[in-house]
PDB file of N, CA and C in Angstrom:
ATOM      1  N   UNK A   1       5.732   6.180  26.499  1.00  0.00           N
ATOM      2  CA  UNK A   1       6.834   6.010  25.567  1.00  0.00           C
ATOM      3  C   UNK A   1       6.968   4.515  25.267  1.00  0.00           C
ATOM      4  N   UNK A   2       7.039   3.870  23.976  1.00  0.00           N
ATOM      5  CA  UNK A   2       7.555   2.752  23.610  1.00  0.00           C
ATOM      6  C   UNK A   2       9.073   2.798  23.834  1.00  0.00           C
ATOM      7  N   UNK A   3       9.445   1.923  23.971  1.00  0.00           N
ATOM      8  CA  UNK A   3      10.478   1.378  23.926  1.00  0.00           C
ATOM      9  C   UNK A   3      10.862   0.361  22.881  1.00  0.00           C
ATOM     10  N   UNK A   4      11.591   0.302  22.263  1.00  0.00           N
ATOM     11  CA  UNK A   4      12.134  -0.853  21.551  1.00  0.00           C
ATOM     12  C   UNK A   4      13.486  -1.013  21.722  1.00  0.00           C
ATOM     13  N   UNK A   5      13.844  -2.474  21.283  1.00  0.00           N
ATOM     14  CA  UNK A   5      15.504  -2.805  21.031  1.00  0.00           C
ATOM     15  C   UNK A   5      15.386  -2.979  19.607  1.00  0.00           C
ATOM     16  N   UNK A   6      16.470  -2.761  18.935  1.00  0.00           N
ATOM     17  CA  UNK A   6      17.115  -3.071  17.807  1.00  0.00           C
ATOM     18  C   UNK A   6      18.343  -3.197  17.379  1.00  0.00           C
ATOM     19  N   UNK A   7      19.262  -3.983  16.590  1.00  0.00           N
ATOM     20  CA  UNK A   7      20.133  -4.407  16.095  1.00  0.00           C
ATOM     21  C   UNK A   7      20.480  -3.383  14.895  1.00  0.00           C
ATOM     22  N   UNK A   8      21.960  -3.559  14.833  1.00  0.00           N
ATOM     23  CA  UNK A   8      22.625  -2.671  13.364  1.00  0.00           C
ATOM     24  C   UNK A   8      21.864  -3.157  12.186  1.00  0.00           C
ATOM     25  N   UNK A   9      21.383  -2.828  11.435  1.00  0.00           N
ATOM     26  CA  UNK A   9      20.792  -2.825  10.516  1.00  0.00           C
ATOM     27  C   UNK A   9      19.401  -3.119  10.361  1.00  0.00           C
ATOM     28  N   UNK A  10      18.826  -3.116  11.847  1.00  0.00           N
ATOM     29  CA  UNK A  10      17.572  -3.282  11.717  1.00  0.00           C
ATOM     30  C   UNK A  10      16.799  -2.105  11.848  1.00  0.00           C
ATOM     31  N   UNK A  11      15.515  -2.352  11.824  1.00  0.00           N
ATOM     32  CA  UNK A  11      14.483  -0.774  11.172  1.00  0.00           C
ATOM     33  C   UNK A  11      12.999  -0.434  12.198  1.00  0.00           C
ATOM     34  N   UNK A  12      12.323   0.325  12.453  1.00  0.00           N
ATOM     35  CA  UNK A  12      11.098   0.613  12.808  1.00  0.00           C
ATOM     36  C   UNK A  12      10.388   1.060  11.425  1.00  0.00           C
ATOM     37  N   UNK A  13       9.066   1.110  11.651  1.00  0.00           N
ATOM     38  CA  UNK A  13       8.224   2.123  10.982  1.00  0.00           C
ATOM     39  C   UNK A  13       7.315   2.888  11.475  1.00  0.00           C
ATOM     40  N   UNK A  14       6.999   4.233  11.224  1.00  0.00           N
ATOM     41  CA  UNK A  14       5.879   4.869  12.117  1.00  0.00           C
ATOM     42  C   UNK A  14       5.169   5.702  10.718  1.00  0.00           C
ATOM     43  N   UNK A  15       3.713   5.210  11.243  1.00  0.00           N
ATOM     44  CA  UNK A  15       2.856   6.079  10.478  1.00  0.00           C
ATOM     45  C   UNK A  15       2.658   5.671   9.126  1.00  0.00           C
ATOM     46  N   UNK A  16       3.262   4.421   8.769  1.00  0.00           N
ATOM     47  CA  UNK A  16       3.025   3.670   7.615  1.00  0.00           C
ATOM     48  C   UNK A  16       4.016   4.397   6.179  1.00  0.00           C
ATOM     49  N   UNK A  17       5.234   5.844   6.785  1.00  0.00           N
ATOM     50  CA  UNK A  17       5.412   6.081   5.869  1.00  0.00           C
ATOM     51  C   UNK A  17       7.280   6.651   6.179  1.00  0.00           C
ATOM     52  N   UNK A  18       7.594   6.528   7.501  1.00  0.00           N
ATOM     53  CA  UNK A  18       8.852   6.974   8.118  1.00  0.00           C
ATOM     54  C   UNK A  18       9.460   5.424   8.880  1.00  0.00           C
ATOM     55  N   UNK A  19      10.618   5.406   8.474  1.00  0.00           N
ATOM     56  CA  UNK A  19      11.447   4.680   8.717  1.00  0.00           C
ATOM     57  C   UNK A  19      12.915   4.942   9.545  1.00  0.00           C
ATOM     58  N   UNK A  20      12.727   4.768  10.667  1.00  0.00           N
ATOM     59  CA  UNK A  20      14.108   4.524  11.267  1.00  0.00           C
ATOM     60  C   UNK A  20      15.142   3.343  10.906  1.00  0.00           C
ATOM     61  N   UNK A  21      16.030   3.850  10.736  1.00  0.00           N
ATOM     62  CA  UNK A  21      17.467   2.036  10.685  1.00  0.00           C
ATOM     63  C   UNK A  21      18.281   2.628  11.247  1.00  0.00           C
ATOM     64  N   UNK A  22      18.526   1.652  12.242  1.00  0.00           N
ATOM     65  CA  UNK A  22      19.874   1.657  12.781  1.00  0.00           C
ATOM     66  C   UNK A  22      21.349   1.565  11.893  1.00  0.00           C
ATOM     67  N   UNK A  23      22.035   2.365  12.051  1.00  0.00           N
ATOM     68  CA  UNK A  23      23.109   1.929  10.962  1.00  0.00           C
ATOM     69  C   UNK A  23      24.298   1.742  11.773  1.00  0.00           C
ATOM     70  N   UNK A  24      24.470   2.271  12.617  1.00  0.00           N
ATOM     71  CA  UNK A  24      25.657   2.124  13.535  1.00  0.00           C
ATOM     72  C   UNK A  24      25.570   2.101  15.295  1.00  0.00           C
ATOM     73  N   UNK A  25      26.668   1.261  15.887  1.00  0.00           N
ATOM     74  CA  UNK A  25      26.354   1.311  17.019  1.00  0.00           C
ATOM     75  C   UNK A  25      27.770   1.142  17.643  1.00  0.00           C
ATOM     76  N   UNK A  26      28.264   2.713  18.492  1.00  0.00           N
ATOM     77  CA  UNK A  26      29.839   2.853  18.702  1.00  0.00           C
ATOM     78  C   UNK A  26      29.865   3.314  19.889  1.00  0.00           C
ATOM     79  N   UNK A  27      29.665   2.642  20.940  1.00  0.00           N
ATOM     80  CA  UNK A  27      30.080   2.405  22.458  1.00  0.00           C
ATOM     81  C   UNK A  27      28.568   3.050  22.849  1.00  0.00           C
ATOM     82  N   UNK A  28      28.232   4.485  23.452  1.00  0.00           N
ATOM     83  CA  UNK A  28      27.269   4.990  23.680  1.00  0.00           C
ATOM     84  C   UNK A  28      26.657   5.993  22.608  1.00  0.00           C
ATOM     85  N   UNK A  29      27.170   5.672  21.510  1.00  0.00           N
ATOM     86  CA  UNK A  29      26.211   6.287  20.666  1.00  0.00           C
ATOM     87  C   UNK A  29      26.270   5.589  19.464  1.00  0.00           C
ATOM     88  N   UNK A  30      24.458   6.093  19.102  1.00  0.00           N
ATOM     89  CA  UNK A  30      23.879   5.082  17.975  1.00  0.00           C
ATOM     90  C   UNK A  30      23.482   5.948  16.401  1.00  0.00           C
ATOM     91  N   UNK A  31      24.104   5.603  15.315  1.00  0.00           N
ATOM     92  CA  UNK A  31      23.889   6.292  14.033  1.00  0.00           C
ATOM     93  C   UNK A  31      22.855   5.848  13.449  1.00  0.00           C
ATOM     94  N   UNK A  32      21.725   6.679  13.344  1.00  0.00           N
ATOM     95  CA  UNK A  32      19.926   6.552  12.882  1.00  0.00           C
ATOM     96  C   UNK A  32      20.221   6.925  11.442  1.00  0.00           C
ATOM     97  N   UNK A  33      19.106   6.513  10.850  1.00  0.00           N
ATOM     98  CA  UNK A  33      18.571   6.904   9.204  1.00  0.00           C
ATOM     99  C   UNK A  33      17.406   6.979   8.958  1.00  0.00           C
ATOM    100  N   UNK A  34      16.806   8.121   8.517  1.00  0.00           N
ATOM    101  CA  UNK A  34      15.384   8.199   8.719  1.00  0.00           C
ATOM    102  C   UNK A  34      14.994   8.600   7.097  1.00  0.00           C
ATOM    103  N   UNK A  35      13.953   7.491   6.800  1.00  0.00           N
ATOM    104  CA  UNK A  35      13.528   7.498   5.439  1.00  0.00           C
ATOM    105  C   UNK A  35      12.086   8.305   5.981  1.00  0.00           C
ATOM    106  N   UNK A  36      11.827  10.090   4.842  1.00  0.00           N
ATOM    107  CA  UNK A  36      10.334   9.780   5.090  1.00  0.00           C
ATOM    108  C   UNK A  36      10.079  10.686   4.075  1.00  0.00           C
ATOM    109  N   UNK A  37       8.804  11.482   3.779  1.00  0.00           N
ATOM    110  CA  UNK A  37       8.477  12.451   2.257  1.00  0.00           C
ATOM    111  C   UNK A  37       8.931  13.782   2.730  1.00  0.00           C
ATOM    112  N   UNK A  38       9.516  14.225   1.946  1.00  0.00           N
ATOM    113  CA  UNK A  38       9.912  15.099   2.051  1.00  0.00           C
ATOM    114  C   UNK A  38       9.403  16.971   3.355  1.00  0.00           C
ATOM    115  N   UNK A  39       7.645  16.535   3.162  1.00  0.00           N
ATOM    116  CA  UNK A  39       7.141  16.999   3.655  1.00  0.00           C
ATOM    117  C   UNK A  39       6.722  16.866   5.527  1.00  0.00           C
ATOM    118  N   UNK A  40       7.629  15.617   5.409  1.00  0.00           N
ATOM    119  CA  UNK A  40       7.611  15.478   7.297  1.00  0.00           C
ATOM    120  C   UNK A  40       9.163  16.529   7.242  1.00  0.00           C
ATOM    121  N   UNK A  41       8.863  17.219   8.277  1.00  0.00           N
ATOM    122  CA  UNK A  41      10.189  17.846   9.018  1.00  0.00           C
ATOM    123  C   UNK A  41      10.741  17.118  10.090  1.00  0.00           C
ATOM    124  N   UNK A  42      12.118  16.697  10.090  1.00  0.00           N
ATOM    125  CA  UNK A  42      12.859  16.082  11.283  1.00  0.00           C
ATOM    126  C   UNK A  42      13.671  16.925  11.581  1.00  0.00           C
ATOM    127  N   UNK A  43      13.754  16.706  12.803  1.00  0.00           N
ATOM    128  CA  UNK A  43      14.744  18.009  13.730  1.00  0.00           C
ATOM    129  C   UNK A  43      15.609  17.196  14.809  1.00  0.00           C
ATOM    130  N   UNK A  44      16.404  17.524  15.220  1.00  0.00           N
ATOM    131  CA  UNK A  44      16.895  16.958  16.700  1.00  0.00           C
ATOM    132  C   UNK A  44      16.025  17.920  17.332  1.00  0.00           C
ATOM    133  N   UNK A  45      15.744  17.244  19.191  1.00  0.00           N
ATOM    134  CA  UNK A  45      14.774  17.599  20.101  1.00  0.00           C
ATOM    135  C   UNK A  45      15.420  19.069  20.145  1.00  0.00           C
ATOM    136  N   UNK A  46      16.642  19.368  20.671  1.00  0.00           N
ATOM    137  CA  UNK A  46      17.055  20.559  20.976  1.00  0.00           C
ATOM    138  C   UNK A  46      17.218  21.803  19.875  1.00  0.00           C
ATOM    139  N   UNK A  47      16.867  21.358  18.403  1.00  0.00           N
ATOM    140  CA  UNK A  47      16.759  22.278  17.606  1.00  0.00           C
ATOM    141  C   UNK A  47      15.370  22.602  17.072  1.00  0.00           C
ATOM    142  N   UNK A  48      14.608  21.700  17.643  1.00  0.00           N
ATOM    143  CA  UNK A  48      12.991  21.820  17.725  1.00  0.00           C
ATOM    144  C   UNK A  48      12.748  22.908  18.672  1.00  0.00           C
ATOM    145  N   UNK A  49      12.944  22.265  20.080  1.00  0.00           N
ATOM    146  CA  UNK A  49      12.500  23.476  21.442  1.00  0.00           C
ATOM    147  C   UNK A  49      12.949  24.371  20.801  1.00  0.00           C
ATOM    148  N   UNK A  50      14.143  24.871  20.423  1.00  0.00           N
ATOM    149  CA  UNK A  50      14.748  26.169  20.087  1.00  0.00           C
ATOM    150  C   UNK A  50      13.758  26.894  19.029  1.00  0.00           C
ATOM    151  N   UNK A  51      13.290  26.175  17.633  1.00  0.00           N
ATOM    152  CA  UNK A  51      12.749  26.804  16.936  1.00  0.00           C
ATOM    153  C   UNK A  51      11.053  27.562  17.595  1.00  0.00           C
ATOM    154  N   UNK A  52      10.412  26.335  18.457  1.00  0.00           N
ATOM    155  CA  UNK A  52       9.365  26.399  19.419  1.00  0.00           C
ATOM    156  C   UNK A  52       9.428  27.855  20.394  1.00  0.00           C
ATOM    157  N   UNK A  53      10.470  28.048  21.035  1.00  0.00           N
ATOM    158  CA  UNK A  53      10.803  28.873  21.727  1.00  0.00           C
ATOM    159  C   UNK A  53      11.016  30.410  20.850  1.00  0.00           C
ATOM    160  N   UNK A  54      12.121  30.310  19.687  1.00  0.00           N
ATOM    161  CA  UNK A  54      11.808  31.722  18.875  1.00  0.00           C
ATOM    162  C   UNK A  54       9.952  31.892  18.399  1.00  0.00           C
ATOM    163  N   UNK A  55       9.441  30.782  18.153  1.00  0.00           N
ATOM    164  CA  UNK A  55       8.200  30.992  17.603  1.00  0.00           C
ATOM    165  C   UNK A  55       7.132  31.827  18.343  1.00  0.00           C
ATOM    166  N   UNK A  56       7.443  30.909  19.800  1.00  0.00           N
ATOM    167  CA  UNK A  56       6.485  31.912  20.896  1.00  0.00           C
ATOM    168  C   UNK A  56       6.949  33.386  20.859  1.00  0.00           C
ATOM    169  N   UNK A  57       8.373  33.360  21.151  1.00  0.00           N
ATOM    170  CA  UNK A  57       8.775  34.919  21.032  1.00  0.00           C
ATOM    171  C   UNK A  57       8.219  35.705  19.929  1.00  0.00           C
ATOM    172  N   UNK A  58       8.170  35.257  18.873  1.00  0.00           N
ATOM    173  CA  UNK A  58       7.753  35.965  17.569  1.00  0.00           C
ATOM    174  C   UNK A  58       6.286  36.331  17.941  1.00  0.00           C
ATOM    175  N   UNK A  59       5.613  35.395  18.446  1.00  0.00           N
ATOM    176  CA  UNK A  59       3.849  35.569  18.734  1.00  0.00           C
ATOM    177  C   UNK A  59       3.740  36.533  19.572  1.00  0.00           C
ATOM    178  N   UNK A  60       4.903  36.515  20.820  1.00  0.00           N
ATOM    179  CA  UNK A  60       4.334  37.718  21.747  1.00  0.00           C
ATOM    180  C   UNK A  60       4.608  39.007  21.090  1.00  0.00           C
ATOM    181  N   UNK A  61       5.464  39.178  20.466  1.00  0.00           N
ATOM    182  CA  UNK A  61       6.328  40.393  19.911  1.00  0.00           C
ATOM    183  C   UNK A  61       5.700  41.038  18.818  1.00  0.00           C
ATOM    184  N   UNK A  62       4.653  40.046  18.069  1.00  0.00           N
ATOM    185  CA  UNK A  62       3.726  40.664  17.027  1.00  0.00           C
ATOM    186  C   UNK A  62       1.963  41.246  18.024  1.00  0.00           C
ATOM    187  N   UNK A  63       2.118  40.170  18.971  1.00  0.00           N
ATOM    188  CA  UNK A  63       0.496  40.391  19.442  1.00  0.00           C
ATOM    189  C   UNK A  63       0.899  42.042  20.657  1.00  0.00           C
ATOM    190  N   UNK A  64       1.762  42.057  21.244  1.00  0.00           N
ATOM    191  CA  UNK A  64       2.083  43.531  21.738  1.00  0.00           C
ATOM    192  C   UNK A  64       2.178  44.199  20.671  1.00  0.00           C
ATOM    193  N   UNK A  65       2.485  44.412  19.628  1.00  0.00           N
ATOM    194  CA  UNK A  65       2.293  45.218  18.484  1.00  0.00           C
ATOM    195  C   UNK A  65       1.203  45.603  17.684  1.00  0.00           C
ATOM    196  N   UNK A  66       0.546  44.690  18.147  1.00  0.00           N
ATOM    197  CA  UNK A  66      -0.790  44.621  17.378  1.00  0.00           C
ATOM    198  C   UNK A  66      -2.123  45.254  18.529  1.00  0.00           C
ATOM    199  N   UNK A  67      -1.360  45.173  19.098  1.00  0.00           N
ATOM    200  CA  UNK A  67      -2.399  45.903  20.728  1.00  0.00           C
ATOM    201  C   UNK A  67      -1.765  47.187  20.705  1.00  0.00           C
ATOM    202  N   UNK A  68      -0.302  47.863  20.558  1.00  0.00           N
ATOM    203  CA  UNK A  68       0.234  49.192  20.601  1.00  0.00           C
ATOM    204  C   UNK A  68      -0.638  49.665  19.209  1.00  0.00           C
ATOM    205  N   UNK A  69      -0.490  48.847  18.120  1.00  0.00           N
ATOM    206  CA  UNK A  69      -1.654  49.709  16.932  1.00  0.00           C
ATOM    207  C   UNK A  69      -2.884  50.123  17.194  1.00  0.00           C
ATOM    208  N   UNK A  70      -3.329  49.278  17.671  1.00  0.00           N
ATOM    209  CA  UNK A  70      -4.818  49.471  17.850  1.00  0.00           C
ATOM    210  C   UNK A  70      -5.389  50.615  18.999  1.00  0.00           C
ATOM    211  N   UNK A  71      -3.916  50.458  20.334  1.00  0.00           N
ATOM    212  CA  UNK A  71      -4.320  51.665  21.084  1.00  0.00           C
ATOM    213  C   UNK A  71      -3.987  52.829  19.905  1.00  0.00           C
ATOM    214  N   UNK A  72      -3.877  52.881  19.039  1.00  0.00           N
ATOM    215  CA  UNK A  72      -3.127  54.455  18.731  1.00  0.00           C
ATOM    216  C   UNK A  72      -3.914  55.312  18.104  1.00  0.00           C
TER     217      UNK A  72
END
């Protein structure tokens, strides 16, 4: 993991095309802004795992189905 520090109004870049800025900074929590094309998806971590987690479910739930067809 990198680490960086940054200041209110200052910025990262990743990937030559996404931009973080800091925009706010209010005791223990910090207000981000993320510039990028439309076609990157940003998520918070915990609404990622979550989508990750229905996804696997969906995979097992079609591939047992697809094995109950085939026995039949």
């Amino acid at each position: 993991m990198l680490a960086l520090t940054r200041k209110k109004g200052e910025s990262l870049v990743i990937n030559n095309n996404v931009e973080i800025t800091v925009l706010d900074i209010r005791g223990d929590q910090v207000k981000i802004g993320i510039s990028a094309p439309k076609d990157v998806p940003i998520y918070r971590k915990e609404v990622y795992l979550q989508i990750q987690k229905e996804n696997e479910a969906a995979l097992n739930v079609d591939n047992v189905a697809a094995i109950n067809n085939l026995l039949k």
